[in-house]
Protein backbone atom coordinates (compact mmCIF):
# COMPACT_ATOMS: atom_id res chain seq x y z
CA UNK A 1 0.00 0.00 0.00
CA UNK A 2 1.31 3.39 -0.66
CA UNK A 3 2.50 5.75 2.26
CA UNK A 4 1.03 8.33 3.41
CA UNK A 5 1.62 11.56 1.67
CA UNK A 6 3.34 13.54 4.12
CA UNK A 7 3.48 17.18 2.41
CA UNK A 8 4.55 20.48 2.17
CA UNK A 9 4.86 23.57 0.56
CA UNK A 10 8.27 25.90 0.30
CA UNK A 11 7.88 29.45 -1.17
CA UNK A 12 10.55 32.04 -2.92
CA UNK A 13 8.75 35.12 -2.43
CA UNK A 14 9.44 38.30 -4.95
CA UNK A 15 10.46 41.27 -3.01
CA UNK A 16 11.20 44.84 -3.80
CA UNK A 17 11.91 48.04 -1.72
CA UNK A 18 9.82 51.20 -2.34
CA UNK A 19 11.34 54.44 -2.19
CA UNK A 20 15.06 53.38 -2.72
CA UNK A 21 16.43 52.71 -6.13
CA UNK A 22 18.61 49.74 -6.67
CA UNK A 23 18.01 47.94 -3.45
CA UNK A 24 19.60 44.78 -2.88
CA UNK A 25 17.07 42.01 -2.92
CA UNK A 26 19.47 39.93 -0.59
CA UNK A 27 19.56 42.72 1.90
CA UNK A 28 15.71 43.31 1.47
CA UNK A 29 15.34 39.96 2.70
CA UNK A 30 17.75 39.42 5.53
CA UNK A 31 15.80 42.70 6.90
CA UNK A 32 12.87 41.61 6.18
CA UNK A 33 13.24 38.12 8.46
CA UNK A 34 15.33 39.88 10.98
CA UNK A 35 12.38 42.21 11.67
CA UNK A 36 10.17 38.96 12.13
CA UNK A 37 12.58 37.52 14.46
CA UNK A 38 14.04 40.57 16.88
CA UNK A 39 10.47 41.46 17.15
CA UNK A 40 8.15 38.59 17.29
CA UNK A 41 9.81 35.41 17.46
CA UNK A 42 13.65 34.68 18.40
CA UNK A 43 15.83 33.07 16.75
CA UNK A 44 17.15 29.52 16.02
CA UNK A 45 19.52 28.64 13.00
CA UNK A 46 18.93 25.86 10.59
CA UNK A 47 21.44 22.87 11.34
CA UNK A 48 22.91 22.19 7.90
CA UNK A 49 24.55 18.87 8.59
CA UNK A 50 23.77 16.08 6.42
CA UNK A 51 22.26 17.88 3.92
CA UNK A 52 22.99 16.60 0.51
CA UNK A 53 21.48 18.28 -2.08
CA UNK A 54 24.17 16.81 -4.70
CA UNK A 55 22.39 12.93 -4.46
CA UNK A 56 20.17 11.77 -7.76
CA UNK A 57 17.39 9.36 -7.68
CA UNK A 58 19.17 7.68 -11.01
CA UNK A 59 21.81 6.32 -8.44
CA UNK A 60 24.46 8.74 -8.60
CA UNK A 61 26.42 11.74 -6.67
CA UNK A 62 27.65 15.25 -7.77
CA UNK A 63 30.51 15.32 -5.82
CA UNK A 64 31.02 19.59 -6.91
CA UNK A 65 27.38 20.01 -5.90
CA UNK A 66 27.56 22.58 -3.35
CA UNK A 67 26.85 21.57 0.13
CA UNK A 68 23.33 23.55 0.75
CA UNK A 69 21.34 25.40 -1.56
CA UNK A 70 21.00 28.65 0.67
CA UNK A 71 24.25 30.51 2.07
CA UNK A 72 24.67 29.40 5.13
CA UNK A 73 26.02 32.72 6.68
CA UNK A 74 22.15 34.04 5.79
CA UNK A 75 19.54 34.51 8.17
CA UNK A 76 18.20 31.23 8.21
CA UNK A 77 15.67 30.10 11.20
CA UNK A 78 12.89 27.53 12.60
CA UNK A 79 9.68 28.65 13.65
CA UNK A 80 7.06 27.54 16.61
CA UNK A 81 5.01 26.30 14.32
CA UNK A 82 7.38 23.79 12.85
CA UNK A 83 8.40 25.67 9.47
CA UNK A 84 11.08 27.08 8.04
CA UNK A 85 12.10 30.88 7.03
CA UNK A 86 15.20 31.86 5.43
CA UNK A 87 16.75 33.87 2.91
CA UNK A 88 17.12 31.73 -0.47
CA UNK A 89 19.64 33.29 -2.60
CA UNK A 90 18.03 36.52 -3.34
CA UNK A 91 14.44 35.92 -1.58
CA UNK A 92 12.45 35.05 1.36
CA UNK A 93 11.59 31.91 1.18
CA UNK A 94 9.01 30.30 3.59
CA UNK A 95 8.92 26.01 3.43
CA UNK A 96 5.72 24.85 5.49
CA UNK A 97 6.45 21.95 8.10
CA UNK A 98 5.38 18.43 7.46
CA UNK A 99 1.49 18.27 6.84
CA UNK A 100 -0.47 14.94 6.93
CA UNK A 101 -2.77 16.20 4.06
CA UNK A 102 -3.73 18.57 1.46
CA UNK A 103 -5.85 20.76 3.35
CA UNK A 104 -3.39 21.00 6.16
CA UNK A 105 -0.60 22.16 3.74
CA UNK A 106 -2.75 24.79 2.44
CA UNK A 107 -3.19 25.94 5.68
CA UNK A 108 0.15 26.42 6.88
CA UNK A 109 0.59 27.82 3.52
CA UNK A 110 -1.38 30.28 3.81
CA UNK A 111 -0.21 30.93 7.52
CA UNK A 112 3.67 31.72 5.51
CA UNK A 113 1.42 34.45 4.03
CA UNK A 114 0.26 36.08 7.55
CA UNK A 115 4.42 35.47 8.77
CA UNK A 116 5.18 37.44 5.33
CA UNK A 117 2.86 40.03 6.23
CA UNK A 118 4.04 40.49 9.95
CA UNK A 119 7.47 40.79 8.96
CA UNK A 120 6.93 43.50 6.41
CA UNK A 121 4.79 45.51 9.08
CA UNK A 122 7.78 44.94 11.40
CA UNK A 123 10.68 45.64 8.70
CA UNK A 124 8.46 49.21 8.11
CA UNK A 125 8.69 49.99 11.91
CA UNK A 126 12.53 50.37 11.66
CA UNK A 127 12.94 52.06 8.26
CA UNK A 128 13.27 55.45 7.07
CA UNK A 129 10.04 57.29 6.35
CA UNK A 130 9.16 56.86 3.09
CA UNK A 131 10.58 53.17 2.50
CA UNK A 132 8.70 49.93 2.41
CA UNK A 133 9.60 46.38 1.85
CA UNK A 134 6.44 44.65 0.10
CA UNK A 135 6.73 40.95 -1.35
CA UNK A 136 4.44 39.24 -4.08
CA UNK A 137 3.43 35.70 -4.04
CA UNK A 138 4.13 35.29 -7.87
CA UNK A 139 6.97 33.43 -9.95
CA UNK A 140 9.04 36.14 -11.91
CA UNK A 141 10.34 39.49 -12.45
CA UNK A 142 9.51 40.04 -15.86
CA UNK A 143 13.42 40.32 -16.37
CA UNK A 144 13.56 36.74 -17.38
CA UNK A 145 14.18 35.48 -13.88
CA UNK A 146 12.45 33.14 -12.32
CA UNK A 147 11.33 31.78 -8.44
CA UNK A 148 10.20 28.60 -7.38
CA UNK A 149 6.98 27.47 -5.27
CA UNK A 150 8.08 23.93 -4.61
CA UNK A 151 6.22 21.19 -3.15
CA UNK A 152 7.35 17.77 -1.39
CA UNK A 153 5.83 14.25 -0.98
CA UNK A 154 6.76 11.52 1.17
CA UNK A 155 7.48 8.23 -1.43
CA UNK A 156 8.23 4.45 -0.40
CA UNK A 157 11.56 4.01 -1.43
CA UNK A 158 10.86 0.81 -3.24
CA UNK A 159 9.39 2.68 -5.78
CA UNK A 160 11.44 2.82 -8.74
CA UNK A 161 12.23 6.08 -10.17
CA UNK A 162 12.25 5.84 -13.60
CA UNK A 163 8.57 4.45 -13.23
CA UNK A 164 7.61 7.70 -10.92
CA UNK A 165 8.82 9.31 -13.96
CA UNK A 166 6.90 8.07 -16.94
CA UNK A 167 3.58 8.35 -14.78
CA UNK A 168 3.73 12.05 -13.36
CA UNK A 169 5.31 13.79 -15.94
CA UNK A 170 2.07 13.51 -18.35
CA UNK A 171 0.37 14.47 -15.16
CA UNK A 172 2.53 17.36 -14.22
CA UNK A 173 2.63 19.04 -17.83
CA UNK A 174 -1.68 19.37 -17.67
CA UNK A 175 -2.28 19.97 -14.56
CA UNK A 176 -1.42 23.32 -15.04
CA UNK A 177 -5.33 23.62 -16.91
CA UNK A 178 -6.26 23.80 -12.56
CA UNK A 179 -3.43 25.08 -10.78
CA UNK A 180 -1.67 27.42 -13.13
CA UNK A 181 -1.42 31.35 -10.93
CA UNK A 182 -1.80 32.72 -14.93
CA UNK A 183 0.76 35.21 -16.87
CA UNK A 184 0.55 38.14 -19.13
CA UNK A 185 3.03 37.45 -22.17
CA UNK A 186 6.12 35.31 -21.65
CA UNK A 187 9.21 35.61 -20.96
CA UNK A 188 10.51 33.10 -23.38
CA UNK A 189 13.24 34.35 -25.39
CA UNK A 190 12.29 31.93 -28.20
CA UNK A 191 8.76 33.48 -28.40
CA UNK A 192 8.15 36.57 -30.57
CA UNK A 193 7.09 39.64 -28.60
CA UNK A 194 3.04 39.39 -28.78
CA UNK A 195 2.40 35.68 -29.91
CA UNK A 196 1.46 34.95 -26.45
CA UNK A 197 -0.69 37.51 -25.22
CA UNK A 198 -2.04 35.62 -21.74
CA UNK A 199 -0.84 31.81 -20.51
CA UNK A 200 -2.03 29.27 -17.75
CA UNK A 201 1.34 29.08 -16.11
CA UNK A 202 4.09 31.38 -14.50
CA UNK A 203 6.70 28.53 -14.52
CA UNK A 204 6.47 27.15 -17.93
CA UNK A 205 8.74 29.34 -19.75
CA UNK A 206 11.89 28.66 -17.69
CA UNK A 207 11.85 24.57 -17.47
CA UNK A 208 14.19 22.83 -20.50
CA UNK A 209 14.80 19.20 -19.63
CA UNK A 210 12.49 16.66 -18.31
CA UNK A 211 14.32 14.77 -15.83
CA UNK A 212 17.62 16.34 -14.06
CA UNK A 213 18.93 17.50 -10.59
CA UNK A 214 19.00 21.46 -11.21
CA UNK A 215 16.67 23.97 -9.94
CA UNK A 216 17.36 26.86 -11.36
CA UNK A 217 19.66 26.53 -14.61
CA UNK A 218 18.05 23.98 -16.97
CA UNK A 219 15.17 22.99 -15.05
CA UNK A 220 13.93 20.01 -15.28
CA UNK A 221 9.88 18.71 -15.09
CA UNK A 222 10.26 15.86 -13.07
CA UNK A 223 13.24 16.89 -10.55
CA UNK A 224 16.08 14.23 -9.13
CA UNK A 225 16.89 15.20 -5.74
CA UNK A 226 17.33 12.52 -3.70
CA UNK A 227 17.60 14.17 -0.45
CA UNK A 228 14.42 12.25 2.12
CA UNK A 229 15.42 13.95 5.30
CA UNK A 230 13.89 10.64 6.74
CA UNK A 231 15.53 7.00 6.80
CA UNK A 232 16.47 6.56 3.52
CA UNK A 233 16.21 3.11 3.17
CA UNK A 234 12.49 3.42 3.52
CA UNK A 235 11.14 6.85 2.16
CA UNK A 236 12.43 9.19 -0.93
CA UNK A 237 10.75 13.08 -1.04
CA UNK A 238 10.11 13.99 -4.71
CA UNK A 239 10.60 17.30 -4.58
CA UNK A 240 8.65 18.91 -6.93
CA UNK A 241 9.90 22.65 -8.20
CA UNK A 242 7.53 23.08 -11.83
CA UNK A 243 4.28 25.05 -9.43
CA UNK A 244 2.94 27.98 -9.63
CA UNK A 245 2.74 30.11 -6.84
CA UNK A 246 -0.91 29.97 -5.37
CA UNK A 247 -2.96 33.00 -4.35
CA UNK A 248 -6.43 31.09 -4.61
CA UNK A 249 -6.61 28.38 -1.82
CA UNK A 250 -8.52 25.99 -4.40
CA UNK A 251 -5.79 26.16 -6.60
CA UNK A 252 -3.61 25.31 -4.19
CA UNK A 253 -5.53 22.62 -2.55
CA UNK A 254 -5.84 21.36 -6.00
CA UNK A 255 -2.48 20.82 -6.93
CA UNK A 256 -1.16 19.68 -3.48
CA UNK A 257 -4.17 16.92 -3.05
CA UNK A 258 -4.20 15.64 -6.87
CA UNK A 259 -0.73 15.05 -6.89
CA UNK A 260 -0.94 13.32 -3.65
CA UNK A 261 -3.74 11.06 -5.15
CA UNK A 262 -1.48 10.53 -8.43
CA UNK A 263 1.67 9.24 -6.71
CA UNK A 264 -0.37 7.03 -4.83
CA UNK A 265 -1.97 5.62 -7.18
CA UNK A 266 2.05 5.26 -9.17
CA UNK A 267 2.97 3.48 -5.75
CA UNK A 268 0.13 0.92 -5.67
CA UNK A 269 0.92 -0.13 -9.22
CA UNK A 270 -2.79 1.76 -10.73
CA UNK A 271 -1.26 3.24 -12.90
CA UNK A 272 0.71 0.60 -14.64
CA UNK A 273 -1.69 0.39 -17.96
CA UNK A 274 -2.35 3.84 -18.25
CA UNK A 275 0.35 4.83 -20.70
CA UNK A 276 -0.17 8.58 -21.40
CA UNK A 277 3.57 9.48 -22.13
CA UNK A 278 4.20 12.68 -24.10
CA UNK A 279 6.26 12.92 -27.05
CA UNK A 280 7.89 16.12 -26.27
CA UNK A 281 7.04 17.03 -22.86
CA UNK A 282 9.06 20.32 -22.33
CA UNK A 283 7.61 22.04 -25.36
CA UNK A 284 4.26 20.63 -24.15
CA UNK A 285 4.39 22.11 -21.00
CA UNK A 286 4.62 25.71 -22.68
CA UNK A 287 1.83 24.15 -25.43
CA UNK A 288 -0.69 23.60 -22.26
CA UNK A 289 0.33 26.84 -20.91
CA UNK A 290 0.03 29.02 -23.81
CA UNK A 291 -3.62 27.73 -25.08
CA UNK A 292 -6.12 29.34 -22.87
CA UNK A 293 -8.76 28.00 -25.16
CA UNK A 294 -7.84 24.40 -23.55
CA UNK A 295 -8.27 22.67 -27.05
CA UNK A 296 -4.51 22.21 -28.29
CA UNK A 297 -3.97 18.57 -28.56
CA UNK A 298 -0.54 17.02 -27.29
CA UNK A 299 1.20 14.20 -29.28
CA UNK A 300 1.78 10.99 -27.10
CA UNK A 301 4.45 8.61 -27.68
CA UNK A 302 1.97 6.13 -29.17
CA UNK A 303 1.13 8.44 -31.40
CA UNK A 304 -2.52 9.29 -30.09
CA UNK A 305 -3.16 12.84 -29.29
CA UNK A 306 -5.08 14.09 -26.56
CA UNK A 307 -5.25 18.16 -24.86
CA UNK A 308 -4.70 18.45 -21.32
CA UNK A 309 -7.97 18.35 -20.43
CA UNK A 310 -8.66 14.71 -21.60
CA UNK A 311 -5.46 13.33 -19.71
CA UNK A 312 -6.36 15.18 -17.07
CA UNK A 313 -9.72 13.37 -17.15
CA UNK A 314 -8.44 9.86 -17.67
CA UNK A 315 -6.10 10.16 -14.53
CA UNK A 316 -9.33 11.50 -12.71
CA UNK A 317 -11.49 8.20 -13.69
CA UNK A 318 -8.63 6.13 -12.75
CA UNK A 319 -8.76 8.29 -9.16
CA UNK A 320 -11.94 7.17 -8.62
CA UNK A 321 -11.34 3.51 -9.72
CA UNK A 322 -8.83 3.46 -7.67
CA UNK A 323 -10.90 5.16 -4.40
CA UNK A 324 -13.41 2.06 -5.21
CA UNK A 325 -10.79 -0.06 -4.87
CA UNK A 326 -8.41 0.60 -3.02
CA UNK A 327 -9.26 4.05 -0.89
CA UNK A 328 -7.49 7.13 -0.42
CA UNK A 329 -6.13 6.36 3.03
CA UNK A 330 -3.04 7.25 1.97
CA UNK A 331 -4.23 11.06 1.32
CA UNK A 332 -4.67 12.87 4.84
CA UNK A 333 -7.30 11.30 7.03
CA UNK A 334 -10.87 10.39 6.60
CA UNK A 335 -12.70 12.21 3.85
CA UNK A 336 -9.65 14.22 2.55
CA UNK A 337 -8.93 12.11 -0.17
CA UNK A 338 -12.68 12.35 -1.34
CA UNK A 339 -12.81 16.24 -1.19
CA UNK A 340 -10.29 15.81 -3.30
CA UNK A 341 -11.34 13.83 -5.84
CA UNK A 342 -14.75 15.48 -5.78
CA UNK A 343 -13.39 18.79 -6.57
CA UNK A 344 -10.92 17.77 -9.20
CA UNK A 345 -14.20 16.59 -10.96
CA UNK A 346 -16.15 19.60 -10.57
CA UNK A 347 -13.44 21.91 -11.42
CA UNK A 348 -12.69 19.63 -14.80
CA UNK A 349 -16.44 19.57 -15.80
CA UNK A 350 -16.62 23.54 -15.54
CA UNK A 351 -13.16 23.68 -17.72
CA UNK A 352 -14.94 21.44 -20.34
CA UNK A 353 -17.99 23.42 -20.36
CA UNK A 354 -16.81 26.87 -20.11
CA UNK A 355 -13.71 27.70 -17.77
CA UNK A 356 -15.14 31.14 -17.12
CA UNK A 357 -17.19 29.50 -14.62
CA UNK A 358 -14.44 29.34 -12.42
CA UNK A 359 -13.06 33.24 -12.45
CA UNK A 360 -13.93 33.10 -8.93
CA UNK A 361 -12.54 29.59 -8.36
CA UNK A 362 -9.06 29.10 -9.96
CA UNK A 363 -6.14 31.58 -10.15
CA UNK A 364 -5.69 31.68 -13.71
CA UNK A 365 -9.53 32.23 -14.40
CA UNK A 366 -9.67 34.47 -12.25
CA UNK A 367 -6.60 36.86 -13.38
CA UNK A 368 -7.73 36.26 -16.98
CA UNK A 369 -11.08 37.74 -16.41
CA UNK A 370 -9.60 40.40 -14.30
CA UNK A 371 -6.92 41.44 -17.26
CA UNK A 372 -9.23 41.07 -20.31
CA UNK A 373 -12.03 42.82 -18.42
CA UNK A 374 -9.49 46.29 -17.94
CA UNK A 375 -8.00 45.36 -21.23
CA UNK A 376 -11.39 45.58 -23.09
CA UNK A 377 -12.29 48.73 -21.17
CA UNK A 378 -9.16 50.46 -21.92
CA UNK A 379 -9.06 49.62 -25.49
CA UNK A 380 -5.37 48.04 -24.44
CA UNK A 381 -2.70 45.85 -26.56
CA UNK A 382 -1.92 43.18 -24.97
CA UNK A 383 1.62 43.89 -24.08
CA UNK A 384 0.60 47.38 -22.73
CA UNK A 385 2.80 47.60 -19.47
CA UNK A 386 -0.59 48.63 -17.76
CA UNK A 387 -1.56 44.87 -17.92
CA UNK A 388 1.78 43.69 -16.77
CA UNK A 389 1.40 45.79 -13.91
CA UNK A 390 -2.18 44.74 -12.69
CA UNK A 391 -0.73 40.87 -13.26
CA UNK A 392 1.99 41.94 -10.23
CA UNK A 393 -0.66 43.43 -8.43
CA UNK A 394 -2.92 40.60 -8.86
CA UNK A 395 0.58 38.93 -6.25
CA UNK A 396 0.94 41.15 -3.71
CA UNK A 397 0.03 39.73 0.10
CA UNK A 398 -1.29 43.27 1.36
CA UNK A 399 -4.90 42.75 1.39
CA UNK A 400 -5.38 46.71 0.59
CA UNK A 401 -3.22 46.60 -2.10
CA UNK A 402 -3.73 43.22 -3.35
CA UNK A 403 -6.37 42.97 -6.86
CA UNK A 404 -6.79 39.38 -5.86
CA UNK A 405 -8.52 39.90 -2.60
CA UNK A 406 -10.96 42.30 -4.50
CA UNK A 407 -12.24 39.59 -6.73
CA UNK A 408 -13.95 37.61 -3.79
CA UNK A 409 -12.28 34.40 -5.10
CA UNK A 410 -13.88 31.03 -3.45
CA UNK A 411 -12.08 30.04 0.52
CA UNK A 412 -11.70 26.81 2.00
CA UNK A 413 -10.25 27.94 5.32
CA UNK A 414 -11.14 28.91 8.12
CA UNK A 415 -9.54 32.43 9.82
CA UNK A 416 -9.05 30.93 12.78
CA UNK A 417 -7.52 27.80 11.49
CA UNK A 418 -4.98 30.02 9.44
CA UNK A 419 -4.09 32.53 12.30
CA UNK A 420 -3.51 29.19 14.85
CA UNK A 421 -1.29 27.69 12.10
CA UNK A 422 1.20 30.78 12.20
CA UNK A 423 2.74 30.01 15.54
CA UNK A 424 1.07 26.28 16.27
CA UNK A 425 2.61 23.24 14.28
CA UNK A 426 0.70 20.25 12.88
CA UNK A 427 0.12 17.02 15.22
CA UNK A 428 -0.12 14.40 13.46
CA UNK A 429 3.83 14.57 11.51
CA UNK A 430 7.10 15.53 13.24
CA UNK A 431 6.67 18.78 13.19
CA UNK A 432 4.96 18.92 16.13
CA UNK A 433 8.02 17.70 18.48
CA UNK A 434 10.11 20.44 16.79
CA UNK A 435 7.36 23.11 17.25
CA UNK A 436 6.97 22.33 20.10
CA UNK A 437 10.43 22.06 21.20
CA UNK A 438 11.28 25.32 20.27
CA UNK A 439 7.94 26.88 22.21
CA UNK A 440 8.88 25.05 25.04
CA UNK A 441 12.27 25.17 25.43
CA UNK A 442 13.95 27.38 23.06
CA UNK A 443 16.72 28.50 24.80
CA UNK A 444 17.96 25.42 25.23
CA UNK A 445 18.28 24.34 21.05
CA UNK A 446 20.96 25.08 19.52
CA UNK A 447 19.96 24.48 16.21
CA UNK A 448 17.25 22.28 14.24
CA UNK A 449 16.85 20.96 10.93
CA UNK A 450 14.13 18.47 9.13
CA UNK A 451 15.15 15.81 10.72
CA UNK A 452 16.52 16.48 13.84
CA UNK A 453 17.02 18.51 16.97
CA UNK A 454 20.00 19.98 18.71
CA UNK A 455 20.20 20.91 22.60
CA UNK A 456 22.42 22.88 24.38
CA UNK A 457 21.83 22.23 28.01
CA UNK A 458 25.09 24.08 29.19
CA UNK A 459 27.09 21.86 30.79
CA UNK A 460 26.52 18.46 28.76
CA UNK A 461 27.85 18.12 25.19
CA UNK A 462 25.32 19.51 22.53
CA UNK A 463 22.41 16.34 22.25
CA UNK A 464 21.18 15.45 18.79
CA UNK A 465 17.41 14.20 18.68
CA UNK A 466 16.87 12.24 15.42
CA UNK A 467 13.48 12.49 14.06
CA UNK A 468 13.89 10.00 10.92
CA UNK A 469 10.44 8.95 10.52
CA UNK A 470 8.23 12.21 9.69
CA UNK A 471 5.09 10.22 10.98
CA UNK A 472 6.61 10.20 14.58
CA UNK A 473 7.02 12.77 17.38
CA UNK A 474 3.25 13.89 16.94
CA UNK A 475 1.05 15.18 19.24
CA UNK A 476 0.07 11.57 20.37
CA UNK A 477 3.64 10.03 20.40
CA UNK A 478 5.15 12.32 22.60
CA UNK A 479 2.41 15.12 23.83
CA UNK A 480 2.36 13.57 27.25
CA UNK A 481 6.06 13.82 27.86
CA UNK A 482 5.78 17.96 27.12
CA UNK A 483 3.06 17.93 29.62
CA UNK A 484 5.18 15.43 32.02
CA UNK A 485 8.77 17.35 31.30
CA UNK A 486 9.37 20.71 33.61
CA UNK A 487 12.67 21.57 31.59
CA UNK A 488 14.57 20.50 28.61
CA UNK A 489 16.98 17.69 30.73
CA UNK A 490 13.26 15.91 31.63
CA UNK A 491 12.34 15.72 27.94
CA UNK A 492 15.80 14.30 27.18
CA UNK A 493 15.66 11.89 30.07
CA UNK A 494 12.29 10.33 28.65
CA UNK A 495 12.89 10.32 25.27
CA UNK A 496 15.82 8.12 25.95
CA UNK A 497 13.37 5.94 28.05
């Protein structure tokens, strides 16, 4: 049976600095989380040991890979609530803790929104008048660079890879028809300036391979990684780097709980006469992206062609064979699966019928209708710079400034449930023992990372706590010994127990 889908969602966030020309993006951001943390939080750095970003699922090691992916002399911290916030190169990046299902990851997605949000208000306190740090949830610059919203799922290891790999990629390339944040233009340099006057995705013009280890030179659809953070002789994370940047929280609950369904699905073998392999699938990621009419049919490898909507519909009645059959156990607990499944069909018989339906549904509907609409008005070409400008706008996180929280697009949350999630971590994964930890006892760690703690009790040597299985150290594993343990040396002293 397949494992549970353990999930989560990491996002590069754009950032710019009003009132100063030039401003370093790097800078921006170290400010930025330094305001979160001197004012709101405290801080504990990211343990970097282990990490091996360098290992491919094919079976092989870049020995020149570079030991982390983030500079390590970057602000670079763990939060109460089990996540992780950091500067990434040249953004603030926010990576959700372990979730047990969709819903869950959209949440704490969604609560990396309210952290962004607190930190700018904070970063504001301590600068000049007349500066402002503000930071969109989108995917690119319009300079032709281009920043990731990544997702991970927990795999069985016995899964081979290059199987993984002929299933999801037809998957990944049209899903994009439901989860796609939508674009003015591209950014393609092999484009000509107007052919592509609106697309589904922000991603698709910067991916060129379909299988490989990079993530930002020559990226690749289906991505190698091979770095679990969990016992690697049981689990593998595919870590997933072709998404779109959600501002709906259907969207986003869309393409966190299908996937979950599809790999599933791949582990339990469902999938194993369902041969839907593209013939090109890099160019027909930008083919699905670039046909807002939905009616472009891809090429398959057998030589059938089908648009993205039918695959997407096969792999949706082999979902529900598969519920009949076998259940969707593995996809959060009882009834997440189904809400799933149900809404994946809704959402593909409105994009049949008329995907206008969904403007207040789906991100790329919904930006569409919001562009065209001042477009028409206006009298507007399409690469009018006005357009280009609303499409940022559409991004940014400031409710008051933000065109996206004017539309009244369709919730799933709860307030509550989002404001809880920004300094409360998940129970039922790992991330609750780290949370936890560092609410409890922060002083005391030293530094943390995904798959372990480190505690500085002062006069012992520093203590690693290995947390190799992300379904243990949940609220009901180990809840009783926080309520049991007065001080850090207790919790130690029963854990080794």
């Amino acid at each position: 049976m397949a494992v549970a889908k353990v999930c989560g969602i990491e996002t590069e966030y754009g950032i710019t600095v009003h009132g100063v020309r030039d401003a370093n993006p790097i800078t921006a951001s170290s400010i930025l989380i330094n305001a979160y943390i001197n004012e709101l939080h405290g801080n504990v750095g990211w343990d970097f040991v282990d990490e091996t970003p360098g290992n491919d699922a094919r079976g092989f090691a870049r020995e020149s890979f570079p030991p982390s992916e983030v500079e390590s002399h970057l602000v670079n911290t763990v939060l109460t609530n089990g996540a992780r916030y950091y500067v990434d190169h040249a953004h603030p990046e926010y990576s959700s803790p372990e979730c047990i299902s969709p819903r869950e990851a959209v949440i704490y997605d969604k609560a990396g929104e309210e952290v962004l949000r607190t930190s700018m208000s904070a970063a504001l306190r301590s600068m000049p008048v007349g500066q402002e740090i503000v930071v969109y949830k989108n995917n690119s610059d319009r300079k032709g660079n281009s920043y990731g919203c990544h997702e991970n799922y927990l795999l069985d290891r016995a899964l081979p890879f290059g199987k993984l790999v002929k299933f999801i990629t037809p998957f990944f390339v049209t899903r994009q028809v439901m989860v796609g944040a939508g674009k003015v233009g591209t950014e393609s340099p092999q484009v000509p300036r107007g052919q592509v006057p609106f697309q589904l995705s922000q991603r698709a013009d910067f991916f060129e391979e379909e299988v490989g280890l990079e993530t930002t030179l020559k990226r690749p659809i289906v991505n190698t990684r091979d770095e679990p953070h969990a016992d690697a002789s049981r689990y593998r994370r595919l870590h997933v780097i072709l998404g779109d940047a959600n501002m709906s929280e259907v969207s986003s609950y869309l393409k966190v709980g299908t996937t979950a369904i599809v790999l599933s699905m791949i582990e339990d073998g469902f999938m194993d006469d369902l041969d839907l392999s593209l013939n090109d699938p890099v160019s027909s990621l930008r083919h699905v992206s670039y046909d807002v009419s939905l009616k472009r049919q891809l090429r398959l490898k057998s030589g059938k062609r089908m648009t993205a909507l039918e695959i997407q519909r096969a792999v949706f009645e082999r979902a529900e064979a598969y519920r009949d059959g076998h259940g969707l156990g593995s996809v959060g607990l009882e009834g997440d699966g189904d809400s799933v499944l149900t809404l994946w069909g809704e959402v593909l018989d409105a994009l049949e019928t008329d995907p206008m339906q969904l403007s207040d549904t789906l991100d790329w509907v919904a930006k569409y209708r919001l562009v065209s609409g001042y477009r028409d008005r206006n009298g507007l070409d399409w690469d009018d710079s006005k357009l280009a400008a609303i499409d940022l706008q559409y991004h940014d996180i400031r409710p008051t400034k933000s065109l996206f929280y004017r539309l009244g697009v369709r919730t799933i949350l709860g307030e509550e449930e989002v404001k809880a999630a920004v300094t409360q971590p998940p129970e039922n994964t790992r991330a609750y023992f780290r949370g936890k930890c560092l609410e409890r006892f922060g002083d005391y760690i030293a530094a943390a990372n995904w798959d372990s703690m480190i505690f500085d009790l002062g006069s012992d040597p520093l203590r690693r706590v290995p947390m190799m299985d992300p379904l243990k150290g949940t609220r009901d594993h180990v809840g009783k010994l926080f309520d049991e343990s007065a001080n850090p040396a207790q919790l130690l002293d029963s854990l080794g127990s």
